[in-house]
Protein backbone atom coordinates (compact mmCIF):
# COMPACT_ATOMS: atom_id res chain seq x y z
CA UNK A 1 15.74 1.63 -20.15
CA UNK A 2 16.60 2.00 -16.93
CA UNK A 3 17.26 -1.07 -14.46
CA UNK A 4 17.40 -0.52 -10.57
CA UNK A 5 19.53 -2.80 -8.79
CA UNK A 6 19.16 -3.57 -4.66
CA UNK A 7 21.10 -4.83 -1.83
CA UNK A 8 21.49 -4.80 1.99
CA UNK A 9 18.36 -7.29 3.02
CA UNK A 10 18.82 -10.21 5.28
CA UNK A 11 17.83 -11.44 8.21
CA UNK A 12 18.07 -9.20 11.05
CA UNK A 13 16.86 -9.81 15.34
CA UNK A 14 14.70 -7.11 16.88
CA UNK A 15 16.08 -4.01 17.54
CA UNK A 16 19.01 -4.41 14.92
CA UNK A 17 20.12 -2.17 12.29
CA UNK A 18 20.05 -2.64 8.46
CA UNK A 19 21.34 -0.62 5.79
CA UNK A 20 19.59 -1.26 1.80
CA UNK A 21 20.77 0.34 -1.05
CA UNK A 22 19.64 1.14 -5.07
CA UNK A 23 21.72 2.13 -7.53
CA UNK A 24 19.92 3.01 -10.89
CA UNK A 25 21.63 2.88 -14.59
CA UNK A 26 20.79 3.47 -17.87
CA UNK A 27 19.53 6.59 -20.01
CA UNK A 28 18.73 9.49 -17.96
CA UNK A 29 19.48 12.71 -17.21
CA UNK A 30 18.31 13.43 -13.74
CA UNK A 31 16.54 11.21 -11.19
CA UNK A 32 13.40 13.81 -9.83
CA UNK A 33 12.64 10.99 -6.65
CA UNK A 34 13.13 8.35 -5.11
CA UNK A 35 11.42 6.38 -2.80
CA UNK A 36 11.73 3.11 -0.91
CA UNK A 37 8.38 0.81 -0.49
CA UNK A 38 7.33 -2.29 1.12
CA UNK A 39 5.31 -4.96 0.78
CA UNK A 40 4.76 -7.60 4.17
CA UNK A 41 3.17 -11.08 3.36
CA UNK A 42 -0.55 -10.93 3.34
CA UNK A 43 -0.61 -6.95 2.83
CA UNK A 44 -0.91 -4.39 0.44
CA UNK A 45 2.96 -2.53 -1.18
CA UNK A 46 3.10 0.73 1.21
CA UNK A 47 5.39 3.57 0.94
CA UNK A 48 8.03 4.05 3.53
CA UNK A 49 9.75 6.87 2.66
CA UNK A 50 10.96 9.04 -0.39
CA UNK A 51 13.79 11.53 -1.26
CA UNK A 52 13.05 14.73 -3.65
CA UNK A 53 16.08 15.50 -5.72
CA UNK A 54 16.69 18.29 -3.49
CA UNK A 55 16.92 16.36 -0.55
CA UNK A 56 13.82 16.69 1.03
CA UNK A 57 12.61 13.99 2.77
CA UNK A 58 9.14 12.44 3.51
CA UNK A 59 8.37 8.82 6.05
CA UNK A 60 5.52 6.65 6.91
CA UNK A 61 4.44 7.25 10.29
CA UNK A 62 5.42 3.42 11.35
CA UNK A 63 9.24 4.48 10.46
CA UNK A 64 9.11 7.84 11.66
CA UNK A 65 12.27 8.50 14.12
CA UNK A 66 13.60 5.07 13.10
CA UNK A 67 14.21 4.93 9.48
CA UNK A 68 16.57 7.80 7.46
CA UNK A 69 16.50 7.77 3.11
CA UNK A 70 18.83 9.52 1.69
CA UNK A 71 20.85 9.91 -1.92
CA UNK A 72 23.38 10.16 -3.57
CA UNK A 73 23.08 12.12 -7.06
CA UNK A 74 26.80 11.67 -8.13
CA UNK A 75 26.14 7.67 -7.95
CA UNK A 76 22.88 7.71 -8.57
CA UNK A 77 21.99 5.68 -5.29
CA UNK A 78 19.38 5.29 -2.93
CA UNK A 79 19.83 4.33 0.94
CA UNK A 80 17.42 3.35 3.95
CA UNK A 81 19.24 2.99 6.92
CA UNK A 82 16.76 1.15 9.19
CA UNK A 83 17.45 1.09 12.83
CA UNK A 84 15.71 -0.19 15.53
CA UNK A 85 13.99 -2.76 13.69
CA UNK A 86 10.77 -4.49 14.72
CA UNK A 87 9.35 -7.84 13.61
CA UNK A 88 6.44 -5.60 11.92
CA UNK A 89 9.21 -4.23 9.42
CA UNK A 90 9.61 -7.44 7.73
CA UNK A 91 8.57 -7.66 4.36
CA UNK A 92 9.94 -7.26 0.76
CA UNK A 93 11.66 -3.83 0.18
CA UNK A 94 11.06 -2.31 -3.46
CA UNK A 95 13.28 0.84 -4.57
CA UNK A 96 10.90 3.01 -6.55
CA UNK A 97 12.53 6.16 -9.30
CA UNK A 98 10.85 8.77 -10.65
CA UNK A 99 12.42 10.39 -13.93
CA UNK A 100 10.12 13.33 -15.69
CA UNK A 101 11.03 13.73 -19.38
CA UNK A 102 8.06 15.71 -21.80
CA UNK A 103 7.23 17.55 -18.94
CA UNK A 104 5.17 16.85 -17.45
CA UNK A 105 5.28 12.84 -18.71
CA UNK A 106 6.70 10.81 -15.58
CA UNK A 107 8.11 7.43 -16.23
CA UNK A 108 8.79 5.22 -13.15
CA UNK A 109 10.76 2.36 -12.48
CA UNK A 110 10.66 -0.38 -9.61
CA UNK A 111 13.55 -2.29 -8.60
CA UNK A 112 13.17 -6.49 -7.75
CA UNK A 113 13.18 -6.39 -4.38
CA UNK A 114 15.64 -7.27 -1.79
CA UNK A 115 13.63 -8.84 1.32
CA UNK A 116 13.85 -8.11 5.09
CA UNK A 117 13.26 -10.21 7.84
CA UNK A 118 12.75 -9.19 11.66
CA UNK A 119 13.24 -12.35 13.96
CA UNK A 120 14.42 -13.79 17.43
């Protein structure tokens, strides 16, 4: 199995900064990506942004410029630094991982959720 475990959420005023982090365990050889998603109250879970295991990184348009993921391989973490934060970024933040194994078989893995909130 493996478990995904996330931090860093709170409540945060506009324009702030915000740092959330995933760390995964369990048994695995390699993580292939990783990816950090969101879900607001009353919406559909989107995808904000994900990290390749070669470090190549992809955003929503929303987060563009604002927003950086990156990794670390050695600790097997996951970070979104979110800065200038608006009141539309709050919602519930999900860590997604993406582990191939029997190529081309890929087995993913959400974490609980840590949530955000964006407010004078």
């Amino acid at each position: 199995q493996v478990q995904l475990v996330e931090s860093g959420g709170g409540l945060v005023q506009p324009g702030g900064s915000l740092r959330l982090s995933c760390t995964a365990s369990g048994s695995f050889s390699s993580i292939d990506a990783m990816a950090w998603y969101r879900q607001a109250p009353g919406k559909q879970r989107e995808l904000v942004a994900t990290v390749t295991s070669g470090g190549g990184t992809d955003y929503a348009d929303p987060v563009k410029g604002r927003f950086t993921i990156s990794r670390d391989n050695g600790k097997n973490t996951v970070y979104l630094q979110m800065n200038s934060l608006k009141p539309e970024d709050t919602a519930v933040y999900y860590c997604h991982v993406a582990i191939i194994r029997r190529s081309p078989r890929v087995y993913e893995y959400w974490g609980q959720g840590t949530p955000v909130t964006v407010s004078s």
